[in-house]
C-alpha atoms as a PDB file:
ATOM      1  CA  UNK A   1       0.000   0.000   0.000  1.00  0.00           C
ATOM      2  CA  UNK A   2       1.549   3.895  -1.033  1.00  0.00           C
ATOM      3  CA  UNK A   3       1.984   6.063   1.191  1.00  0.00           C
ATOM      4  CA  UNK A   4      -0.355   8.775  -0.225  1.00  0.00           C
ATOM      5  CA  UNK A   5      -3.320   5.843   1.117  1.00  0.00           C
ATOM      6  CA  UNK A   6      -2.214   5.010   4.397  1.00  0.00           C
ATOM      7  CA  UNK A   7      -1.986   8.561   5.235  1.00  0.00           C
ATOM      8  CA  UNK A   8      -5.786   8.980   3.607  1.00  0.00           C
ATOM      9  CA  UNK A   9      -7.080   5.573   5.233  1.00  0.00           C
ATOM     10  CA  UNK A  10      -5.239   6.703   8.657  1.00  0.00           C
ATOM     11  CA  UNK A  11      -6.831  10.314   8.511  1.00  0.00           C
ATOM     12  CA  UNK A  12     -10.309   9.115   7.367  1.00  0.00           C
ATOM     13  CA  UNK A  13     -10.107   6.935  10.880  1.00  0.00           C
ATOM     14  CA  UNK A  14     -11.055   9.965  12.571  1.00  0.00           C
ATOM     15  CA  UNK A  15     -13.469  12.016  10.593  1.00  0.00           C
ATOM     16  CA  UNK A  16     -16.776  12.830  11.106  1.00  0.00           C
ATOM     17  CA  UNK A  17     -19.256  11.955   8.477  1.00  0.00           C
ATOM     18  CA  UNK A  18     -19.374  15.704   7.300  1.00  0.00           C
ATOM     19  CA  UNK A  19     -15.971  15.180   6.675  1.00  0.00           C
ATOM     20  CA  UNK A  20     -15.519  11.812   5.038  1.00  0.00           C
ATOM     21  CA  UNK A  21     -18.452  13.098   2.687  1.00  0.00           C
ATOM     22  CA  UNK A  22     -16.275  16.339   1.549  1.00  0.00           C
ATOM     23  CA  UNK A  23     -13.297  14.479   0.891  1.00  0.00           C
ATOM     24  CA  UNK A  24     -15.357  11.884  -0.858  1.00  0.00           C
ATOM     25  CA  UNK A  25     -17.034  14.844  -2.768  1.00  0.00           C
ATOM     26  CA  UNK A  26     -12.853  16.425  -3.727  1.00  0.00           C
ATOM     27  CA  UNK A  27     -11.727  12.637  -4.478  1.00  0.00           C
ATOM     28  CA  UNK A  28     -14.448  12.374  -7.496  1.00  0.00           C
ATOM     29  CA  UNK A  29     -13.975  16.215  -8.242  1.00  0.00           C
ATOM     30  CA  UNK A  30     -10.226  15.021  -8.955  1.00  0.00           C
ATOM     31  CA  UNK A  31     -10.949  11.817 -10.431  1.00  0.00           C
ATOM     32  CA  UNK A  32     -13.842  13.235 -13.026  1.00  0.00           C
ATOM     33  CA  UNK A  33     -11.410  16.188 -13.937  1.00  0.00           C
ATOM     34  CA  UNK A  34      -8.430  13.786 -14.375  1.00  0.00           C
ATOM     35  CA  UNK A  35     -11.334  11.582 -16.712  1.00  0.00           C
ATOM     36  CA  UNK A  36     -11.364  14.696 -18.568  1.00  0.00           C
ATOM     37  CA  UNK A  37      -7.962  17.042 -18.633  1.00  0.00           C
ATOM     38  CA  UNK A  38      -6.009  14.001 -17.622  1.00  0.00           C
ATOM     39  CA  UNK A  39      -3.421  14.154 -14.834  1.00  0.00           C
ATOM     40  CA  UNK A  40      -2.503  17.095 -13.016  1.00  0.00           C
ATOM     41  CA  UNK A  41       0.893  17.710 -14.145  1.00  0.00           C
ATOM     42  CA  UNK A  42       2.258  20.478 -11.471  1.00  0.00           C
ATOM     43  CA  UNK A  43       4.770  22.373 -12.763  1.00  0.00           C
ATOM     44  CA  UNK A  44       2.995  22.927 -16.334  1.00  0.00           C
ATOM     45  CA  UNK A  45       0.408  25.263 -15.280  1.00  0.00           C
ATOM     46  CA  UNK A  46       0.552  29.069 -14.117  1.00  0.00           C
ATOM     47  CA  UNK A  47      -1.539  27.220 -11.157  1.00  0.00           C
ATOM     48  CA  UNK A  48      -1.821  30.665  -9.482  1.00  0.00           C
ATOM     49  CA  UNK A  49      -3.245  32.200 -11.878  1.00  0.00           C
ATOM     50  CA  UNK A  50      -5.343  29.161 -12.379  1.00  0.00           C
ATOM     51  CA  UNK A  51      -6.328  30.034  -9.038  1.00  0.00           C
ATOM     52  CA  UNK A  52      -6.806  33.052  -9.086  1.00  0.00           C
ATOM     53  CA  UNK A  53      -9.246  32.720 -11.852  1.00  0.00           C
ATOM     54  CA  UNK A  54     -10.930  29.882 -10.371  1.00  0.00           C
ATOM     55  CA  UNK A  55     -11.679  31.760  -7.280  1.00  0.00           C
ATOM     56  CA  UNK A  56     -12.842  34.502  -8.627  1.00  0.00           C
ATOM     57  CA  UNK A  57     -15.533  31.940 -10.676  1.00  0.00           C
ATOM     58  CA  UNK A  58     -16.671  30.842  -7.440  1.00  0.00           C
ATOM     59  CA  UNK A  59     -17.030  34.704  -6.220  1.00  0.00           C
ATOM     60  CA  UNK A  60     -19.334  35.143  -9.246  1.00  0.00           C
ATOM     61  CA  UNK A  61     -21.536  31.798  -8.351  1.00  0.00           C
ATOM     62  CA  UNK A  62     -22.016  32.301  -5.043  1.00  0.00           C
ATOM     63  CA  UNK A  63     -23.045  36.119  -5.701  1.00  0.00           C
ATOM     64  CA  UNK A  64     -25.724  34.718  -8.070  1.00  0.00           C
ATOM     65  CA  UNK A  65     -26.555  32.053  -5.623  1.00  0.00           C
ATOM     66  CA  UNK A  66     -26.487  34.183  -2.561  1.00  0.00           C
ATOM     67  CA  UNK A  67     -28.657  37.043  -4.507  1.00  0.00           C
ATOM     68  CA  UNK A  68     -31.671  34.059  -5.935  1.00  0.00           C
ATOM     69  CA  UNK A  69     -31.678  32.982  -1.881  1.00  0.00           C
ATOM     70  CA  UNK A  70     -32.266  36.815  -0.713  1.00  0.00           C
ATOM     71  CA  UNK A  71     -34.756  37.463  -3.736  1.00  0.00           C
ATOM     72  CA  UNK A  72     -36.513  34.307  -2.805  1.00  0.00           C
ATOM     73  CA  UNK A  73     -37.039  35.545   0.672  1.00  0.00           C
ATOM     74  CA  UNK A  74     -37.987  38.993  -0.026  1.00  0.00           C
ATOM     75  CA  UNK A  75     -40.797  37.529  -2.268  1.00  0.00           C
ATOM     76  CA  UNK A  76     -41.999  35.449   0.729  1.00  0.00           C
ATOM     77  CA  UNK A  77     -41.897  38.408   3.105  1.00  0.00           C
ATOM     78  CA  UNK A  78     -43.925  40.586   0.533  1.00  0.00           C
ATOM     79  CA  UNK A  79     -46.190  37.739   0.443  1.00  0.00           C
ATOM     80  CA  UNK A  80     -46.847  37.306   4.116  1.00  0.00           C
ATOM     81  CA  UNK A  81     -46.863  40.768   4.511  1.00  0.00           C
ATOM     82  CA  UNK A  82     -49.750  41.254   1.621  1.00  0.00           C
ATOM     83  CA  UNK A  83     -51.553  38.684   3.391  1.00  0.00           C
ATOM     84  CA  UNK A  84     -51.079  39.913   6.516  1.00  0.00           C
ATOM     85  CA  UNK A  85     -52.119  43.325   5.045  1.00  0.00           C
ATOM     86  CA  UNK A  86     -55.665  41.360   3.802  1.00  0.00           C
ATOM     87  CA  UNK A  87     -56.475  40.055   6.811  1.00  0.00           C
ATOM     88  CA  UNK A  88     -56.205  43.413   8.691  1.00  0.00           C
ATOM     89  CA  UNK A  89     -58.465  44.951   5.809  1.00  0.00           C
ATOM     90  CA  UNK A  90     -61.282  42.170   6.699  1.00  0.00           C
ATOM     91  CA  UNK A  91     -60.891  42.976  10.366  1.00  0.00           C
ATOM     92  CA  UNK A  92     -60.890  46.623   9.566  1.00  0.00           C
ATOM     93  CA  UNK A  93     -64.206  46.301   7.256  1.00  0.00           C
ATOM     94  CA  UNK A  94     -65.969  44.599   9.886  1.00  0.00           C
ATOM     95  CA  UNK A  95     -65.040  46.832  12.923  1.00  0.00           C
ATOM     96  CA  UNK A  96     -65.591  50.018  11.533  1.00  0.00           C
ATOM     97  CA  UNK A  97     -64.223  52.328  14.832  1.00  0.00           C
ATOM     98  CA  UNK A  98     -61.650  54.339  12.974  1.00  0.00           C
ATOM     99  CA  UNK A  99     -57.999  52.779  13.818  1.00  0.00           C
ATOM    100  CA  UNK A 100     -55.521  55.558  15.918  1.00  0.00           C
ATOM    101  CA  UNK A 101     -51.633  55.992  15.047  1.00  0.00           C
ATOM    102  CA  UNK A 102     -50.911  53.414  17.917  1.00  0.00           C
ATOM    103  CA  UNK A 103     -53.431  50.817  17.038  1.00  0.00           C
ATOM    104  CA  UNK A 104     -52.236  51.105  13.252  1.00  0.00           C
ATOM    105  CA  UNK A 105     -48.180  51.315  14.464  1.00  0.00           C
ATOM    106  CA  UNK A 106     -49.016  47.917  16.168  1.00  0.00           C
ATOM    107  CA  UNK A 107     -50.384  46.132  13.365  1.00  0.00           C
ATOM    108  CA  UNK A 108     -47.338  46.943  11.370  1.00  0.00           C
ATOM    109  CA  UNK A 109     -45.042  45.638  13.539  1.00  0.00           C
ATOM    110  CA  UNK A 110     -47.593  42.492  13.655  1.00  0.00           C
ATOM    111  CA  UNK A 111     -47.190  42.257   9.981  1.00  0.00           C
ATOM    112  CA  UNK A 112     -43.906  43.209  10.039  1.00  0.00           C
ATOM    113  CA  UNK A 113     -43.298  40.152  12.689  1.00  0.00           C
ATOM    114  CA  UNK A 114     -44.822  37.734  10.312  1.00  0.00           C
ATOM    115  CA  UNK A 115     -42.926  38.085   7.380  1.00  0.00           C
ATOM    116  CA  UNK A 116     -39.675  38.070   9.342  1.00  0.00           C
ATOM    117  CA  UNK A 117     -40.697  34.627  10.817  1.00  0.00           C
ATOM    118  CA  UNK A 118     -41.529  33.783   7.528  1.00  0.00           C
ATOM    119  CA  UNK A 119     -38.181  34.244   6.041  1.00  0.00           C
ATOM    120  CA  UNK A 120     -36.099  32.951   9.001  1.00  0.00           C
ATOM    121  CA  UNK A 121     -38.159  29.549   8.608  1.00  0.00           C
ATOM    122  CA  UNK A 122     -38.236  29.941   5.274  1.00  0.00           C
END
């Protein structure tokens, strides 16, 4: 047995399963790029600009991926919120005492409540 395995197999010993399922997820990362570009061959690259580039990729996805999650949320909030909003109006309709700047401030931050709890369980 190499080297290179006993000092995987003796590491993997004492990972979590977070862990093992990373370095499972890297080991066919490498194996389906060598499938494809062949062995890395250090030495033959400019591997920090490689890097570099690669990095900066990965700045650009998670952006995108990081803006979708946000936009996803707002639209629940405004949803709760509208619906929120509704339910107030039907209330409102059927009371018909005129509402004062407290009682209105309150169920603001009632609706305002909802749609937060709506995007933190989201």
């Amino acid at each position: 047995m190499s080297n290179h395995l006993e000092s995987l197999l003796s590491c993997w010993e004492c990972l979590g399963d977070s862990e093992k399922r990373i370095l499972a997820t890297l080991a066919k990362r490498l194996y389906s790029g060598q499938m494809m570009y062949g062995k890395i061959a250090t030495g033959k690259k400019e591997w920090t600009v490689e890097a570099s580039e690669e990095a900066l990729d990965a700045a650009v996805y998670l952006a995108a991926l990081l803006s979708d999650s946000i936009d996803r949320a707002d639209a629940r909030a405004q949803k709760v919120m509208e619906e929120e909003m509704y339910k107030m109006t039907l209330v409102r309709t059927s009371d018909q005492d005129p509402v004062d700047a407290h009682e209105e401030r309150m169920i603001m931050e009632g609706i305002m409540r909802a749609a937060e709890r709506e995007v933190l369980d989201g």
